[in-house]
Every structure is written in structure tokens, then in C-alpha cells.
Protein backbone atom coordinates (compact mmCIF):
# COMPACT_ATOMS: atom_id res chain seq x y z
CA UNK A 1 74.87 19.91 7.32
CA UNK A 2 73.39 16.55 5.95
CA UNK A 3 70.13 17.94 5.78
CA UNK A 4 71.22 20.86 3.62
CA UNK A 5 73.04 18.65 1.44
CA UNK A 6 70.18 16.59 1.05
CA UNK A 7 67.79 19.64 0.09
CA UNK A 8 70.16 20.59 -2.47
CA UNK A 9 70.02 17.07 -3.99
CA UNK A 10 68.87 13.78 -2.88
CA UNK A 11 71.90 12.06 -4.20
CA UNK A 12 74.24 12.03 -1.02
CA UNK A 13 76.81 9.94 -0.81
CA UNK A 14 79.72 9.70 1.34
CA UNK A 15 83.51 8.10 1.24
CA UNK A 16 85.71 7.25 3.85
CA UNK A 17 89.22 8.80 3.60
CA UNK A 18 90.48 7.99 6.41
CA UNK A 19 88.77 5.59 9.55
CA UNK A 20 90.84 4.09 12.63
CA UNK A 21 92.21 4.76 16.06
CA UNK A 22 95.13 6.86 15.88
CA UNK A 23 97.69 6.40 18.82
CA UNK A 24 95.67 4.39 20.97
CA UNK A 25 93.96 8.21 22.09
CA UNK A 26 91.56 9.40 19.84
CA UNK A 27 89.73 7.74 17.27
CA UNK A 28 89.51 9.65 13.69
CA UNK A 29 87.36 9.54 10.75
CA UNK A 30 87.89 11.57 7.66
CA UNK A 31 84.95 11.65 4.78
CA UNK A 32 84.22 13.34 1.93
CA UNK A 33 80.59 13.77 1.55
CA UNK A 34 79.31 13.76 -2.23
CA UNK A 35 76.34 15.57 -4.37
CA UNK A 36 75.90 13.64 -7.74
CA UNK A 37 79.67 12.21 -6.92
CA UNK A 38 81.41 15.65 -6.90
CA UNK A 39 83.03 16.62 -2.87
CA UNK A 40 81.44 19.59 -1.43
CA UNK A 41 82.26 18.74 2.90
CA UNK A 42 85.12 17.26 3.98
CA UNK A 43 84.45 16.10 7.55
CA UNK A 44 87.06 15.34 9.99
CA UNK A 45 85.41 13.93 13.72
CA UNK A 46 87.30 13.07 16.19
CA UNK A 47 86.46 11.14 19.56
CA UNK A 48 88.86 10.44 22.22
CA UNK A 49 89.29 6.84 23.19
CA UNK A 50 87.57 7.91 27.00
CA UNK A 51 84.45 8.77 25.05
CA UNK A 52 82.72 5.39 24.19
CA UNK A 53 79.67 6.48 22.62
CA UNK A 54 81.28 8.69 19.64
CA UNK A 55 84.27 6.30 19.37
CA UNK A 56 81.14 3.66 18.11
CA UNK A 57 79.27 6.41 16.12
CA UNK A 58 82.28 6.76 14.05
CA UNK A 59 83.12 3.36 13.80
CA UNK A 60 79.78 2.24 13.57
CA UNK A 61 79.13 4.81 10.78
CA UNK A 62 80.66 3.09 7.79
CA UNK A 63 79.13 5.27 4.90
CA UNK A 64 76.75 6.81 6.43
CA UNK A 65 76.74 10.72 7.29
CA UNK A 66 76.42 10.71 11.13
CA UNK A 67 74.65 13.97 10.90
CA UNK A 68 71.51 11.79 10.93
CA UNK A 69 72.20 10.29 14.28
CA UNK A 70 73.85 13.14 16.06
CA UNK A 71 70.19 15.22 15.24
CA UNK A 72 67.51 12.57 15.79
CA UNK A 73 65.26 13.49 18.22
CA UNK A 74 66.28 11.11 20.98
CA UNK A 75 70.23 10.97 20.65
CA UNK A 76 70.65 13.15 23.49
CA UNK A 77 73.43 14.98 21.63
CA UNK A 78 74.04 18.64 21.96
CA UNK A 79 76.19 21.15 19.55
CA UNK A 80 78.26 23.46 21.71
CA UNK A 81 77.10 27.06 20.91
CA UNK A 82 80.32 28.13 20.70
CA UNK A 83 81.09 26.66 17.05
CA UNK A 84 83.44 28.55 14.78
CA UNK A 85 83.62 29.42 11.07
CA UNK A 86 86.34 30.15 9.40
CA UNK A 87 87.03 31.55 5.75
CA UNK A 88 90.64 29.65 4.85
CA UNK A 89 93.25 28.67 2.09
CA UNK A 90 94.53 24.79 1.40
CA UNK A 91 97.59 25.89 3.25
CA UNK A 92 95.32 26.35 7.05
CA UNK A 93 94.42 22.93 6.43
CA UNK A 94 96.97 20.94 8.57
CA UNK A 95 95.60 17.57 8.28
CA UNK A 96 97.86 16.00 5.23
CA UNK A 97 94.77 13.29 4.53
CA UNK A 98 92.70 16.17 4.02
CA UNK A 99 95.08 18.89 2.35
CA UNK A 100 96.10 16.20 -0.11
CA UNK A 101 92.95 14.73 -1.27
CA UNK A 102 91.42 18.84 -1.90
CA UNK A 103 94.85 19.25 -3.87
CA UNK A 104 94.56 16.07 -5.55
CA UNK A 105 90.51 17.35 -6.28
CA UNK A 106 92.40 20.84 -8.01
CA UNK A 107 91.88 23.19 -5.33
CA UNK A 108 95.19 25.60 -4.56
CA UNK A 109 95.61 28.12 -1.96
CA UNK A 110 93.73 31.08 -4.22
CA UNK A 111 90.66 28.97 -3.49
CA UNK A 112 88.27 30.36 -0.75
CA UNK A 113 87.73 26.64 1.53
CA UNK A 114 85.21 27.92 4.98
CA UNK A 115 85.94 25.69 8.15
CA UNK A 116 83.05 24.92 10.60
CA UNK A 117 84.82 23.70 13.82
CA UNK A 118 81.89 22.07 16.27
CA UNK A 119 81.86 20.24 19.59
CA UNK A 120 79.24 17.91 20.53
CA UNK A 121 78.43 16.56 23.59
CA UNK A 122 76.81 13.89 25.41
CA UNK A 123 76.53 13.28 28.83
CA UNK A 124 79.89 13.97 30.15
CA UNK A 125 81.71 12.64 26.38
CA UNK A 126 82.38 14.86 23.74
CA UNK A 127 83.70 14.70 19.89
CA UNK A 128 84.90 17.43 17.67
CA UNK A 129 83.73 17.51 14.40
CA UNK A 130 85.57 19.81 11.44
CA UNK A 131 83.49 20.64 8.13
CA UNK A 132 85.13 21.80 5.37
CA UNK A 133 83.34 23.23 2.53
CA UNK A 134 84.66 23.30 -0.74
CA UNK A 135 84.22 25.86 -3.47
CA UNK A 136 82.28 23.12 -5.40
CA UNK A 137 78.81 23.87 -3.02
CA UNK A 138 78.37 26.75 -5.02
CA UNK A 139 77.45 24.56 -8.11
CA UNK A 140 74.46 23.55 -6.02
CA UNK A 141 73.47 26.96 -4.36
């Protein structure tokens, strides 16, 4: 998806919403990723603590989208084929980080939110990454 967003307009940024190992299991990062400083993707990856090399992806990330990394030639990382989209309302979103910063952004359950659910996997570790993209995309479309 960073490439897209990039195409659409060079001015990508992104902010971390949420960043840090949660329960001593699985270590989450929560961004919003920006076009001229207006959210279009939340992102939500998670890596459990058994999977070294996305555990220091995300935490080596800072603001950076890791789409870059995951894609470059020689990562080694594959997407599971199996990925899933989703069309949704706020009230699917069960992440509370998430849910409130779209409601705290204006969005309400009449608004149309898709979810791209994605594995990825290298060598024998795995991370799950969740995309949500908000209604504000279409501005750039």
C-alpha cells in the first residue's frame, strides 16, 4: 500500500498511535499513515514475541512505513495469498486505539471503512498486518 500512497502524492507521512510489547506475547504497532497530513490507512501489525525479525521491523520502524522493507527485493518476505478484504462500519473495528482515534477523526458507523487483513512470512516467523482504509482515500482517487 505505500507505494500507492506514494503515487497518489509524494507527501507520505506516518504517526505512531500506538508502539510497544503488549503482554510480554506479541509486539503491536498502530499508525496512521498521512497524504498532505489528512489519515487515509490505519495500520495495525502485529508480531509475536517468538518472531524476532518482525518484532525489530516494528520497533525498528519509528516513522517509517514498513511497506518499504517488507517489498524490497532482498527481504525475503512473502504475503500469504490468502489475504482478506473486508467492507466494515467503526463498530467491526475492535481495537479501542484504533476505533477511537477514526471517531475522534469524525467517522461514525454510516461510514463505509474496507479492512485488508495480511500475513507475512519469513522463514518460519510470521506477522499480521491490518489496513484500514478510510473514506478520506477517495479525496485522492
Amino acid at each position: 500500500m505505500t507505494k500507492q500512497l506514494e503515487d497518489l502524492n509524494s507527501k507520505l507521512t506516518v504517526e505512531i498511535l500506538y508502539s510497544k510489547m503488549e503482554g510480554h506475547r506479541n509486539f503491536d504497532r498502530i499508525v496512521s499513515l498521512k497524504l498532505q497530513n489528512k489519515p487515509v490507512i490505519v495500520g495495525v501489525s502485529q508480531a509475536n514475541r517468538d518472531n524476532p525479525y518482525f518484532v525489530d521491523l516494528l520497533k525498528d520502524a519509528s516513522t517509517k512505513p514498513i511497506g518499504k522493507i517488507l517489498f524490497s527485493k532482498d527481504s525475503g518476505v512473502t504475503r500469504d495469498p490468502n489475504m482478506r478484504v473486508e467492507k466494515i462500519n467503526l463498530s467491526a473495528i475492535s481495537d479501542v486505539i484504533v476505533r477511537t482515534y477514526m471517531m475522534n477523526l469524525g467517522y461514525s458507523n454510516q461510514d463505509v471503512i474496507y479492512k485488508r487483513t495480511s500475513i507475512f512470512h519469513k522463514d518460519k516467523e510470521s506477522m499480521q498486518v491490518i489496513e484500514y482504509v478510510l473514506p478520506s482515500i477517495h479525496n485522492w482517487l
